[in-house]
Protein backbone atom coordinates (compact mmCIF):
# COMPACT_ATOMS: atom_id res chain seq x y z
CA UNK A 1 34.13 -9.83 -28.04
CA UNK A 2 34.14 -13.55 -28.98
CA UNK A 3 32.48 -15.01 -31.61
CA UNK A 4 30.96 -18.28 -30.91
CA UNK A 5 29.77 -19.67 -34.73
CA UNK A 6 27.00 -17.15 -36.17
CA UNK A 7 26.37 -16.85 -32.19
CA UNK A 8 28.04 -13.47 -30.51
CA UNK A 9 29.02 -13.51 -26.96
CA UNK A 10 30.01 -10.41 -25.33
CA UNK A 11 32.09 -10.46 -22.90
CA UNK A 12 33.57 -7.34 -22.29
CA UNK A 13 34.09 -3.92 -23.79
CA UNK A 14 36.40 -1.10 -22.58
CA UNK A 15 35.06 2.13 -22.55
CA UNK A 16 36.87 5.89 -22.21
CA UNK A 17 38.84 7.30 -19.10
CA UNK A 18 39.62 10.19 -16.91
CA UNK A 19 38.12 13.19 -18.56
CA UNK A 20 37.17 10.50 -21.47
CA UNK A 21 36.23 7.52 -19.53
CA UNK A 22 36.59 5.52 -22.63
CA UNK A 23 39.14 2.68 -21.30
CA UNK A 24 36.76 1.75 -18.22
CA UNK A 25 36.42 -2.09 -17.94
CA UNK A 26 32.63 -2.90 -18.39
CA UNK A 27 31.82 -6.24 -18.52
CA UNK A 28 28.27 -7.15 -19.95
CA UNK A 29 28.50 -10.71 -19.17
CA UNK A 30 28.60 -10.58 -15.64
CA UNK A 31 25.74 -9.14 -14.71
CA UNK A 32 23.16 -11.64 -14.90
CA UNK A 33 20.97 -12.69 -17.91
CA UNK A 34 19.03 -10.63 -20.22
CA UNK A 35 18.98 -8.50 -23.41
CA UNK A 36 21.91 -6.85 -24.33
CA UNK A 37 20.75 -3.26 -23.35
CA UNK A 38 19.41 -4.32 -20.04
CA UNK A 39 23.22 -5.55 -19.25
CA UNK A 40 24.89 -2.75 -20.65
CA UNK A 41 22.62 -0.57 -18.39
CA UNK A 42 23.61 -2.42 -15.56
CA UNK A 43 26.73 -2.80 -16.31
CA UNK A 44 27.27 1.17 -16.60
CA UNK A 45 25.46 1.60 -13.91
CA UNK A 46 27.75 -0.62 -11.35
CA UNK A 47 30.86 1.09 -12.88
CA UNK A 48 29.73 4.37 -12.22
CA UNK A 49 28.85 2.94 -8.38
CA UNK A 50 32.39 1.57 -8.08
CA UNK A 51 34.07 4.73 -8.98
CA UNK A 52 35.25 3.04 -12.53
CA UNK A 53 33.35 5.73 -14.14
CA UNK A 54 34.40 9.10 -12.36
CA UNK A 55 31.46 11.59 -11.72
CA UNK A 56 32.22 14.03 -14.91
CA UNK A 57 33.54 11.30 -16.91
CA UNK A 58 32.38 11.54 -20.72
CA UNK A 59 30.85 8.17 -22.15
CA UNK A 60 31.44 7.68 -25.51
CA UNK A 61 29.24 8.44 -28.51
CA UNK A 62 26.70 5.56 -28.79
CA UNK A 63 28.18 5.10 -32.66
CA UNK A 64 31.43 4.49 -31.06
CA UNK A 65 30.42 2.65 -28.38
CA UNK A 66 28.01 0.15 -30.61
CA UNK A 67 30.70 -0.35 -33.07
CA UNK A 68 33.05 -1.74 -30.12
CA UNK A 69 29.61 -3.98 -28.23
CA UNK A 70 29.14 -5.47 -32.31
CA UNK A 71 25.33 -4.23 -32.03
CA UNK A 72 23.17 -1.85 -32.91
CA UNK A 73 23.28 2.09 -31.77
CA UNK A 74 20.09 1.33 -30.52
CA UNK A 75 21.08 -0.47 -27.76
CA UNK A 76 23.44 2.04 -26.58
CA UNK A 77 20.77 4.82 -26.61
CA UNK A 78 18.53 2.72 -24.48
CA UNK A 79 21.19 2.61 -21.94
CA UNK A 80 21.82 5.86 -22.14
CA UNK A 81 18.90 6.72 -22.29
CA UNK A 82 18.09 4.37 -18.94
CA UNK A 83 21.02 5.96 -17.08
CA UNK A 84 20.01 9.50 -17.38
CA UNK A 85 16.14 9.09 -16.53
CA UNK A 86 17.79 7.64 -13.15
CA UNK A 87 20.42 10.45 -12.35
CA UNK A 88 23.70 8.30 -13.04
CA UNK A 89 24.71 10.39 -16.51
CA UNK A 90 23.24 13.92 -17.70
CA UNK A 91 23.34 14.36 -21.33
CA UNK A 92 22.90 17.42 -23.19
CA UNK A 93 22.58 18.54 -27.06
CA UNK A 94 25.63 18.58 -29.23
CA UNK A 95 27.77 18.00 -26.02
CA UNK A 96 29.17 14.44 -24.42
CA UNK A 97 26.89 12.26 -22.34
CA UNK A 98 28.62 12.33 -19.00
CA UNK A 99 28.52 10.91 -15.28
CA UNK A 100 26.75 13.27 -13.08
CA UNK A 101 28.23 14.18 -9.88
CA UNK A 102 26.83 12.14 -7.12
CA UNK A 103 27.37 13.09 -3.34
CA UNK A 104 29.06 10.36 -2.01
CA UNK A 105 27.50 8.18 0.35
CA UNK A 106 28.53 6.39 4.17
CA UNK A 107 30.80 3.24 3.39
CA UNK A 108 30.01 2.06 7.50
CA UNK A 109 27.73 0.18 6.20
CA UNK A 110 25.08 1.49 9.08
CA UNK A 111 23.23 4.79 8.56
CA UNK A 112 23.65 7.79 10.90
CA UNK A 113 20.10 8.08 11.39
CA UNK A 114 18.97 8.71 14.65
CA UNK A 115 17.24 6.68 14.74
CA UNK A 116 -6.41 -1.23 3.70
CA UNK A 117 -4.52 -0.91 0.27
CA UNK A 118 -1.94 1.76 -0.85
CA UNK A 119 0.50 1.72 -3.87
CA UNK A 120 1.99 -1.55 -3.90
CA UNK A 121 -0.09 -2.95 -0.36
CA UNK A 122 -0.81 -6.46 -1.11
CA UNK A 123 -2.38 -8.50 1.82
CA UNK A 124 -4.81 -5.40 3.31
CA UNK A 125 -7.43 -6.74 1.42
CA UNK A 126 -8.91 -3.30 1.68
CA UNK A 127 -9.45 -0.87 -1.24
CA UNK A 128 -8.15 2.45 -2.02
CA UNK A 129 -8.73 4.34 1.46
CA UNK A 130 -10.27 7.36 -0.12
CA UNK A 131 -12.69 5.76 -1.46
CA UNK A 132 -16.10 4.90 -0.43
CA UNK A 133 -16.58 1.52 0.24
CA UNK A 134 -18.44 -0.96 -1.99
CA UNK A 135 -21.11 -2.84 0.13
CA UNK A 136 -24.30 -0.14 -0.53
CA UNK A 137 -23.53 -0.20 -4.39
CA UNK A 138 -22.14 -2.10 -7.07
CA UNK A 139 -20.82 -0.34 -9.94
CA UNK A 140 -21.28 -2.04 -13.61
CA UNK A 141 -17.82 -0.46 -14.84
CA UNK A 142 -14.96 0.40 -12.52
CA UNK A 143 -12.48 2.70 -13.00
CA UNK A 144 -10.95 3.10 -9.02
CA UNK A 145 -7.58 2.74 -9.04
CA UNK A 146 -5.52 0.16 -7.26
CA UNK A 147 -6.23 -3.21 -8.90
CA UNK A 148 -4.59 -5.44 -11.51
CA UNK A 149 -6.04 -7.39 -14.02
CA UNK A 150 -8.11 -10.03 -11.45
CA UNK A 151 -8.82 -12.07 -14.40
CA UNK A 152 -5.37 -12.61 -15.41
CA UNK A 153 -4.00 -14.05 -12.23
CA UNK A 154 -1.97 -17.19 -12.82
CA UNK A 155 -3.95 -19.72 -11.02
CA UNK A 156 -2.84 -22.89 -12.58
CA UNK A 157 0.95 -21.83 -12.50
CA UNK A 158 0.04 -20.31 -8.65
CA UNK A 159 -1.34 -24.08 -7.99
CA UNK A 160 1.64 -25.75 -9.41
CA UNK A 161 4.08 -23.41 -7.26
CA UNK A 162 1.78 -24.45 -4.05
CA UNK A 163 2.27 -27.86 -4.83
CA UNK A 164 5.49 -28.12 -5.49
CA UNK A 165 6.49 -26.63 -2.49
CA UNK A 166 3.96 -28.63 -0.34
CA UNK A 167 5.40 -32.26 -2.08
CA UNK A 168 8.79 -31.10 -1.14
CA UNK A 169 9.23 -29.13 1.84
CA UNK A 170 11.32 -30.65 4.68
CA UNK A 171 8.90 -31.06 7.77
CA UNK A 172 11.16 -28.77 9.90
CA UNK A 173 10.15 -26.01 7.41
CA UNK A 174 6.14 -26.58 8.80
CA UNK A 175 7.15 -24.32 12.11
CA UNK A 176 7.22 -20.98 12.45
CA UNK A 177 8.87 -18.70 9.67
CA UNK A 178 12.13 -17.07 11.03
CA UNK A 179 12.99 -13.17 11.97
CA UNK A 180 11.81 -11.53 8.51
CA UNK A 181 10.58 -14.32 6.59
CA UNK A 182 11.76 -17.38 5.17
CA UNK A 183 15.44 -17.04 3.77
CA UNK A 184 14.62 -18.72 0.69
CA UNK A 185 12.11 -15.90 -0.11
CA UNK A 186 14.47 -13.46 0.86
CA UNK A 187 17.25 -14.29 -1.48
CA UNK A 188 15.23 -14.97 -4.22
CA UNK A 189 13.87 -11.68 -3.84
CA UNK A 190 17.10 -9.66 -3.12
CA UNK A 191 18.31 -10.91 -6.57
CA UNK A 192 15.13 -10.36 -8.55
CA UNK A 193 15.38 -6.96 -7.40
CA UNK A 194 18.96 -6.48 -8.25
CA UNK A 195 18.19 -8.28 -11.61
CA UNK A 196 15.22 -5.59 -12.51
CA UNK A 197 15.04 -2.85 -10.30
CA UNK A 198 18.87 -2.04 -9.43
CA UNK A 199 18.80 -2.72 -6.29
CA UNK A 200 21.57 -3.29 -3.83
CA UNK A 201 20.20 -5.48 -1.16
CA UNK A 202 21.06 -9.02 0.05
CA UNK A 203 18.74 -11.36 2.03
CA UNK A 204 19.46 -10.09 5.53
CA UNK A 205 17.69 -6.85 4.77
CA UNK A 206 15.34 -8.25 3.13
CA UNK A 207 12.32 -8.46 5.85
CA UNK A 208 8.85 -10.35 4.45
CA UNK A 209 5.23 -8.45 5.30
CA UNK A 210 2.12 -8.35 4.45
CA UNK A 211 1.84 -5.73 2.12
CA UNK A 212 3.24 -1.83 1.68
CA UNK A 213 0.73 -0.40 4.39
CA UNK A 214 2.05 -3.41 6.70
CA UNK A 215 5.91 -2.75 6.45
CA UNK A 216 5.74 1.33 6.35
CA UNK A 217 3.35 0.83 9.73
CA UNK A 218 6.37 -1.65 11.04
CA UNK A 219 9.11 0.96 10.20
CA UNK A 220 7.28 3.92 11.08
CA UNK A 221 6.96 2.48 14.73
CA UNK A 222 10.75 2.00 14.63
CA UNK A 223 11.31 5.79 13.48
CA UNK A 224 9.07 6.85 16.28
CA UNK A 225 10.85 5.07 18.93
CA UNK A 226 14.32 6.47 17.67
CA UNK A 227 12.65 9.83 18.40
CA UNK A 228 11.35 10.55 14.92
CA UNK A 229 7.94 12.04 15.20
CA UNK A 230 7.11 13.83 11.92
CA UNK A 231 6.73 12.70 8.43
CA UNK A 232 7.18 14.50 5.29
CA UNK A 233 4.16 12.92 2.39
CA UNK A 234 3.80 13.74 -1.21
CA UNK A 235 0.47 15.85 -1.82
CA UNK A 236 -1.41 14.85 -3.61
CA UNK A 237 -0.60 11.11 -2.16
CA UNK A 238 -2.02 8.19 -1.63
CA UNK A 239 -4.80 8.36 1.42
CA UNK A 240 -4.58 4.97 2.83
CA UNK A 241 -0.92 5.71 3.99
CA UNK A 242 -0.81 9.10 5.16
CA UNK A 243 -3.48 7.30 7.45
CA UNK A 244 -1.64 4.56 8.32
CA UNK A 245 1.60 6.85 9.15
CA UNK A 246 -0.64 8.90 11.52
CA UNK A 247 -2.46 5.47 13.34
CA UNK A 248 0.87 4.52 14.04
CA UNK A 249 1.34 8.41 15.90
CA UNK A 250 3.64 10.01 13.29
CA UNK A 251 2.69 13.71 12.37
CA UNK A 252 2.30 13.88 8.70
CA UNK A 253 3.28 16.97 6.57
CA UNK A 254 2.64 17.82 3.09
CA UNK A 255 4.67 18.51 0.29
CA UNK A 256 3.72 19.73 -3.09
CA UNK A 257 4.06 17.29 -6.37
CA UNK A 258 4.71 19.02 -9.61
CA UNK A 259 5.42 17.89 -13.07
CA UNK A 260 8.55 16.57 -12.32
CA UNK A 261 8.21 14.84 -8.73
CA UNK A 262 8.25 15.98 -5.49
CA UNK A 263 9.03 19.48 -4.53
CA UNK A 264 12.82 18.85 -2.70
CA UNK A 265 13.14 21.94 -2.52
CA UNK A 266 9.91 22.66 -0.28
CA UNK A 267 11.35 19.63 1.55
CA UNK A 268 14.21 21.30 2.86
CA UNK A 269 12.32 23.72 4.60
CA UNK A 270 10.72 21.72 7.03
CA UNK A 271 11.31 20.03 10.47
CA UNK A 272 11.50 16.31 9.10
CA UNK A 273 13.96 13.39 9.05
CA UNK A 274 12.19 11.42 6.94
CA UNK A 275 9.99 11.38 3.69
CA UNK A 276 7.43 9.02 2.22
CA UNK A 277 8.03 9.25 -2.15
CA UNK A 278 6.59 7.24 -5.07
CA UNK A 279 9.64 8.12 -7.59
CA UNK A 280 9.44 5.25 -10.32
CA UNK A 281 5.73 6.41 -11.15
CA UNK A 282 3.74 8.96 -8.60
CA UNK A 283 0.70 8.48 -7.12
CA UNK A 284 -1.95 10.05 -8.52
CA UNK A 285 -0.10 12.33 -10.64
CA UNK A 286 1.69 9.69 -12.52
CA UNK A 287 5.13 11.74 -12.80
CA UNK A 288 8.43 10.41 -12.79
CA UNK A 289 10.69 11.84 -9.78
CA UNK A 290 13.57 14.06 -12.00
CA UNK A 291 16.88 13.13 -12.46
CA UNK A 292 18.09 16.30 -10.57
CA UNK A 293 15.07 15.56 -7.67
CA UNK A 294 16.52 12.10 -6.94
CA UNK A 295 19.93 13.65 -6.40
CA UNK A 296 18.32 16.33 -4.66
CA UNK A 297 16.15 14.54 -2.29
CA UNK A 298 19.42 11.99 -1.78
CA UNK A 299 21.28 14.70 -0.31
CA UNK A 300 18.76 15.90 1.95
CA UNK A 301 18.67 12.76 3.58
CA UNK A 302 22.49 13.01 4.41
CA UNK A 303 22.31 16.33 5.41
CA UNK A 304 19.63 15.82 7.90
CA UNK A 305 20.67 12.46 8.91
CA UNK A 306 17.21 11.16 8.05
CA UNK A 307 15.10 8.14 6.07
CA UNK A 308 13.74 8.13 2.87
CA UNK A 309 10.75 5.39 2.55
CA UNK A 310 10.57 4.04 -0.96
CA UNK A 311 6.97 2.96 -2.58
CA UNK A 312 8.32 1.85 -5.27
CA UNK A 313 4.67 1.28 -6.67
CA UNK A 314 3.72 0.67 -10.51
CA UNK A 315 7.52 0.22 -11.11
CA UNK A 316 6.45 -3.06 -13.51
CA UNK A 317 4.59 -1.53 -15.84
CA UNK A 318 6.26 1.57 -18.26
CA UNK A 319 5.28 1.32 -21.57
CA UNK A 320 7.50 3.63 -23.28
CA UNK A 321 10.77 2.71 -21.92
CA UNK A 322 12.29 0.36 -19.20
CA UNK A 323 11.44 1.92 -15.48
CA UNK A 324 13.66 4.02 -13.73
CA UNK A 325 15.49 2.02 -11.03
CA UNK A 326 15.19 2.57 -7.82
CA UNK A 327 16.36 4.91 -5.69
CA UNK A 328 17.63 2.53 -3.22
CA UNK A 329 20.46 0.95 -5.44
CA UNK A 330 22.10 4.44 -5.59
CA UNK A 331 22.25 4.97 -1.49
CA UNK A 332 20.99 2.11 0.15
CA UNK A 333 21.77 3.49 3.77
CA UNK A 334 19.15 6.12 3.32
CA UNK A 335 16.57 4.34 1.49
CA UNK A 336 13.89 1.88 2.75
CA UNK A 337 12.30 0.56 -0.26
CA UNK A 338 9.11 -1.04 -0.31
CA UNK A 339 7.12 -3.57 -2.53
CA UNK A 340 4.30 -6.11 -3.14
CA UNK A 341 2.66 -8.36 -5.47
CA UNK A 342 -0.84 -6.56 -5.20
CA UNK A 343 -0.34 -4.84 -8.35
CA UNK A 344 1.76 -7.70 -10.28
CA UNK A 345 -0.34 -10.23 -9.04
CA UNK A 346 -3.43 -10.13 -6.88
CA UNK A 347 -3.96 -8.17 -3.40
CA UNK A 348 -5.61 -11.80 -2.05
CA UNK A 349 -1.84 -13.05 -2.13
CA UNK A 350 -1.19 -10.75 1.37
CA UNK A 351 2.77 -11.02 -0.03
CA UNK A 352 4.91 -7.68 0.52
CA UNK A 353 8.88 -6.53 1.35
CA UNK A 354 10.64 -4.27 2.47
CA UNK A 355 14.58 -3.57 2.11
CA UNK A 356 15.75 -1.25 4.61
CA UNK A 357 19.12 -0.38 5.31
CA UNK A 358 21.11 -2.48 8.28
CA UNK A 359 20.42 0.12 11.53
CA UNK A 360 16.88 -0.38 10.28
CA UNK A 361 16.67 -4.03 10.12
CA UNK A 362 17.82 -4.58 13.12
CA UNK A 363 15.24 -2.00 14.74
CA UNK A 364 13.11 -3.30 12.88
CA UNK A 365 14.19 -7.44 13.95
CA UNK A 366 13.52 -6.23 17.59
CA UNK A 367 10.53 -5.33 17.29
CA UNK A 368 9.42 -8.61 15.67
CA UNK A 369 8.59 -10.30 18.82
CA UNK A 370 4.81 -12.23 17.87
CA UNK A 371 4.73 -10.42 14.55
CA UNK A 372 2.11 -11.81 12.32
CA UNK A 373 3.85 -12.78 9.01
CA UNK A 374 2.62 -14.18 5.34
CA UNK A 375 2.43 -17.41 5.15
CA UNK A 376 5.42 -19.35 4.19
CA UNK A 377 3.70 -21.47 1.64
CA UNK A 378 3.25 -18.47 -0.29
CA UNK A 379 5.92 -16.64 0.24
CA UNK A 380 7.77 -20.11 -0.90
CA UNK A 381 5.67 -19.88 -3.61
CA UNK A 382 6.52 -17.18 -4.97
CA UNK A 383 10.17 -18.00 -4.60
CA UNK A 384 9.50 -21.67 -7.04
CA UNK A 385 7.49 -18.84 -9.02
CA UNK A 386 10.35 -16.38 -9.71
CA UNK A 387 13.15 -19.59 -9.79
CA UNK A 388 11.12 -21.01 -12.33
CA UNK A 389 10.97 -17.55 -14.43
CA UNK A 390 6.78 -18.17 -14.14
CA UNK A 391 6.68 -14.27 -12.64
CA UNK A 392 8.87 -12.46 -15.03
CA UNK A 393 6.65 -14.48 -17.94
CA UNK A 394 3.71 -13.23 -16.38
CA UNK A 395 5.17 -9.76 -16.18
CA UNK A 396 5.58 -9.65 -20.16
CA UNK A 397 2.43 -11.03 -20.57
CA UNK A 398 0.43 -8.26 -18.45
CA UNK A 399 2.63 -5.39 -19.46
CA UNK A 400 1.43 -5.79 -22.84
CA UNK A 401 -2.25 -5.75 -22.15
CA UNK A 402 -2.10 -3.14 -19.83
CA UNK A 403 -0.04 -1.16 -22.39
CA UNK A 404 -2.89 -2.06 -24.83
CA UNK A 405 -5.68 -1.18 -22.60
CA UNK A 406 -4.48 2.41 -21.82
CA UNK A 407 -3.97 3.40 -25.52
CA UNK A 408 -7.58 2.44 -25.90
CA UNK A 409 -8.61 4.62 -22.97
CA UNK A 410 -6.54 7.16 -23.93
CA UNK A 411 -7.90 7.38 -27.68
CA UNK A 412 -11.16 7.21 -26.56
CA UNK A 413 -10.92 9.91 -23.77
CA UNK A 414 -9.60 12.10 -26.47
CA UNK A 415 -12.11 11.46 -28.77
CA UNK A 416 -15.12 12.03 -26.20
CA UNK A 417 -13.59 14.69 -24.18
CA UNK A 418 -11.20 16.38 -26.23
CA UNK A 419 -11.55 19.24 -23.54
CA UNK A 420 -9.87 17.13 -21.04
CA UNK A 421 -6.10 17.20 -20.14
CA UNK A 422 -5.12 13.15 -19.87
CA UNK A 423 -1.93 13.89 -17.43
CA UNK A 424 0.89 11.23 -16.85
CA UNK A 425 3.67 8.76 -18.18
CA UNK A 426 2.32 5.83 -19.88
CA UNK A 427 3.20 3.87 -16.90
CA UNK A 428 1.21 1.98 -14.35
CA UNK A 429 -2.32 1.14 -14.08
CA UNK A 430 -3.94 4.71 -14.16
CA UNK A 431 -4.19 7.91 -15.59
CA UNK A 432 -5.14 11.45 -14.87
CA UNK A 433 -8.30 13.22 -16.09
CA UNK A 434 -8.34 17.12 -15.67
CA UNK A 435 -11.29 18.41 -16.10
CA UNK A 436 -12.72 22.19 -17.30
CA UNK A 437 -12.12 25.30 -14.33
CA UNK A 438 -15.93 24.87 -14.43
CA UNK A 439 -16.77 21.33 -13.76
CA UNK A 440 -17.18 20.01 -10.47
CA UNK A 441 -15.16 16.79 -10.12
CA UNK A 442 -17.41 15.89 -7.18
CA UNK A 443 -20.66 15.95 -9.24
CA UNK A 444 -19.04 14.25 -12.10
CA UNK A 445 -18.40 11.66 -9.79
CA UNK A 446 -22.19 11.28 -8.73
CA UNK A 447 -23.39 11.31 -12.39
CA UNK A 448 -21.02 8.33 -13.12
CA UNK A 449 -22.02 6.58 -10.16
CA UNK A 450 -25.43 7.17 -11.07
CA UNK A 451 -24.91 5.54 -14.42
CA UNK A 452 -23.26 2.58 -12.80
CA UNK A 453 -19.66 4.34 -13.08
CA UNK A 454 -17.11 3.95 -10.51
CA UNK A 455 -14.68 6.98 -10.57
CA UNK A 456 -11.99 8.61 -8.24
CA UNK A 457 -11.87 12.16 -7.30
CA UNK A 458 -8.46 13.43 -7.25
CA UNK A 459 -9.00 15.82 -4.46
CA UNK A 460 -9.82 12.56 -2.14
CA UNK A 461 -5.77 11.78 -2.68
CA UNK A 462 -5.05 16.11 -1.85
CA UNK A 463 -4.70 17.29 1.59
CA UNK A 464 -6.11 19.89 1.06
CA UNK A 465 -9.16 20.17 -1.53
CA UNK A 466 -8.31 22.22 -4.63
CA UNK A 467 -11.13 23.52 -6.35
CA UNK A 468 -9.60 25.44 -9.22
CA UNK A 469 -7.74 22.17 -10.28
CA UNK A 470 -10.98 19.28 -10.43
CA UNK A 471 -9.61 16.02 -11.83
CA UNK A 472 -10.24 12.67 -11.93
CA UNK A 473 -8.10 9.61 -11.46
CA UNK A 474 -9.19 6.40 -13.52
CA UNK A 475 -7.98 3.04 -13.02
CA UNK A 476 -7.89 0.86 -15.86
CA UNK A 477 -5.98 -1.83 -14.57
CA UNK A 478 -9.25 -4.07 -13.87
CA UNK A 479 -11.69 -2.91 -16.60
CA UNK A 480 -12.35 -5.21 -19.01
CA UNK A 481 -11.01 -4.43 -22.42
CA UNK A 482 -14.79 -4.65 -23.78
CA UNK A 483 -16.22 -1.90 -21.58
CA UNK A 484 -13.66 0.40 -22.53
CA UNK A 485 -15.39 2.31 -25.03
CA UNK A 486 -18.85 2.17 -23.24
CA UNK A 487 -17.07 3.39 -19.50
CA UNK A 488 -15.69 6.40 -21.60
CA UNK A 489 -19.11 6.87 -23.59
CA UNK A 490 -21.46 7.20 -19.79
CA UNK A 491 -18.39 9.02 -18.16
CA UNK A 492 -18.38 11.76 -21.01
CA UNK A 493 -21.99 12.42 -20.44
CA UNK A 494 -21.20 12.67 -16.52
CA UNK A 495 -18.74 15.56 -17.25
CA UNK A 496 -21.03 17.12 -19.80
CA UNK A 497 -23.87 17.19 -17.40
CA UNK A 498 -21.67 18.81 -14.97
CA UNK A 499 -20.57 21.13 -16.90
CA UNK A 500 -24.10 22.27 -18.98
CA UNK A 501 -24.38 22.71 -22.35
């Protein structure tokens, strides 16, 4: 540690090894900018990817290890705390907090595999597929899912990015964008999502589309002409790209979502080398994927030799704690993951990415030929917009009023309809509403519409319709923090009409 005036820089702290892995090297100051527990998290987390930390390796006690950092035990806890929620340590009571044993993963560097909006699809334009569509009626208060915030879109910071890039783009950049998008984009990209989503991805697999729906449609042709033909999907899942997977002429097959993630273990059972997952935050359920799942569902892909695709949708917004990272950064030759700025930003912008590993890029490069892609003024825009730290300003800024915004709902729901179970993390831009065994979530759904009440029925998002369980999914990302209180006042009298006196 070296003390810089009443300023302390950390630069490095050693931390226990072997059994005790308490003389590790872990340097904090290498890993890019940020608060101290973000770059001890990252820091742990690369040492336990190098080997530095052995799996079964015992961390030390956060006193211990806050006492050598100079900070406060806090910080170490978050870490910790971080680390565990993502599968890297397990920790239990009254015992060491230790490195969980990982299977290890290809070092070829290419996998063996043979081979309009969803979560996170920016560019469709389209609304939630499940949903019916808007032109015959317009609803006064709007709780579908799948927007942001529409009237907190940057547009004078959005114009100056434009600008900029339009006063100082070479000419020669005015063609046509090369093989995956611009390279600026891409590297800009690749290290945002190292910086906040512990990633490991460079530029080249970085590959520019239009939104989520866009790039799993790319890569889902490219598993189907390396012979792949079925696809394992989360149930309940989002509609739009279960769809999408089967225009493209992939067989899609269901697997059950509990209270901890996907079901790996009804996985396994099935004929499939590849699986579509939401892990960070689940849609519609709102779960995060288990520690023990991720592992799980990790080592099912080696075993099988298959693909797991990534949504990696809502992963901006947890309120509690700092989001899992993704499962990408821990084997990044099984993992595609995908992302967009529909959520962050605006659907309108048509920006998305994928990050697939190298057998896949290539594939995926081939099949490029006339490819429509974003336009490179905005996807350089949103490079100036990241550079200039405009998008991780506007992150902060949004994460706090969506934060805001569902503790309202979620204090009024319980006030109104105390009888309701309100499912899910406090993550991402909507929640779960389970009704009584009695209601009918369908004709709670026509009394809201018929008081000018836009609501999603959570068996539109099941395969198969499930009676005994009605719910409702409400978006809050786009409701006005004003009409809280009266959306919740109209939908209780929905659900109490459907369920009589």
């Amino acid at each position: 540690m070296i003390l810089n005036g009443a300023r302390r820089t950390i630069r490095q702290v050693t931390i226990p090894r072997v059994t005790l892995a308490w003389d590790a090297l872990v340097d904090v100051d290498v890993v890019g900018p940020g608060p101290l527990h973000e770059r001890l998290t990252r820091a742990l987390r690369q040492a336990i990817r190098d080997g530095r930390l052995p799996p079964g390796a015992a961390l030390p006690p956060s006193r211990t290890l806050a006492a050598n950092l100079g900070c406060s035990r806090w910080v170490v806890t978050q870490a910790y705390g971080q680390l565990v929620a993502e599968g890297y340590l397990t920790a239990r009571t009254g015992s060491a907090t230790r490195v969980r044993e990982l299977e290890p993963t290809s070092t070829s560097g290419t996998p063996r595999v043979g081979a309009p909006a969803a979560p996170g699809a920016g560019g469709t334009g389209a609304r939630p597929g499940s949903l019916p569509p808007r032109p015959e009626r317009t609803f006064r208060l709007d709780f579908a899912p799948g927007l942001p915030d529409l009237r907190a879109f940057p547009r004078r910071r959005w114009v100056e990015a434009v600008r900029s890039q339009l006063a100082t783009l070479p000419y020669t950049e005015l063609g046509y964008p090369p093989e995956g998008g611009c390279a600026r984009f891409r590297w800009v990209l690749a290290d945002y999502l190292r910086r906040c989503r512990g990633a490991q991805v460079d530029g080249d697999d970085v590959t520019c589309c239009a939104g989520v729906a866009d790039g799993v449609a790319r890569l889902a042709r490219c598993l189907r002409e390396a012979g792949i033909r079925r696809i394992a999907v989360e149930d309940p899942g989002w509609t739009r790209l279960r769809q999408t997977l089967e225009r493209v002429g992939l067989e899609t097959v269901g697997v059950p979502v509990d209270d901890r993630g996907i079901r790996v273990d009804e996985l396994v059972r099935l004929d499939v080398r590849a699986v579509l997952v939401t892990p960070a935050h689940q849609f519609p359920t709102g779960v995060v994927l288990a520690p023990e799942r991720r592992t799980a569902l990790l080592t099912w892909a080696r075993e099988v030799d298959g693909l797991v695709l990534e949504d990696d949708y809502d992963a901006e917004f947890r309120y509690d704690r700092r989001p899992v990272g993704t499962l990408q950064g821990t084997d990044p030759e099984r993992v595609a993951l995908f992302g967009s700025l529909s959520k962050t930003l605006s659907p309108a912008v048509g920006l998305g990415w994928m990050v697939t590993p190298p057998r896949w890029t290539r594939a995926l490069r081939a099949s490029e030929v006339g490819q429509t892609q974003p336009s490179v003024l905005q996807q350089l825009a949103f490079a100036h917009f990241v550079e200039t730290g405009g998008y991780d300003r506007h992150l902060r800024s949004v994460r706090q009023r969506y934060r805001h915004r569902r503790d309202a709902l979620v204090a009024a729901l319980r006030t109104r309809l105390p009888e309701c179970a309100i499912a899910g993390v406090a993550a991402g831009l909507h929640i779960v509403l389970h009704l009584p065994p009695a209601a009918s979530a369908a004709t709670v759904v026509k009394n809201a519409a018929d008081a000018g009440v836009r609501v999603a029925d959570l068996d539109t998002y099941r395969i198969h319709p499930d009676p005994t369980s009605p719910g409702l999914v409400l978006g809050y990302g786009n409701l006005p923090d004003s009409a809280v209180d009266e959306a919740v006042r109209l939908l209780a009298m929905a659900v109490h009409r459907a369920t009589g006196p």
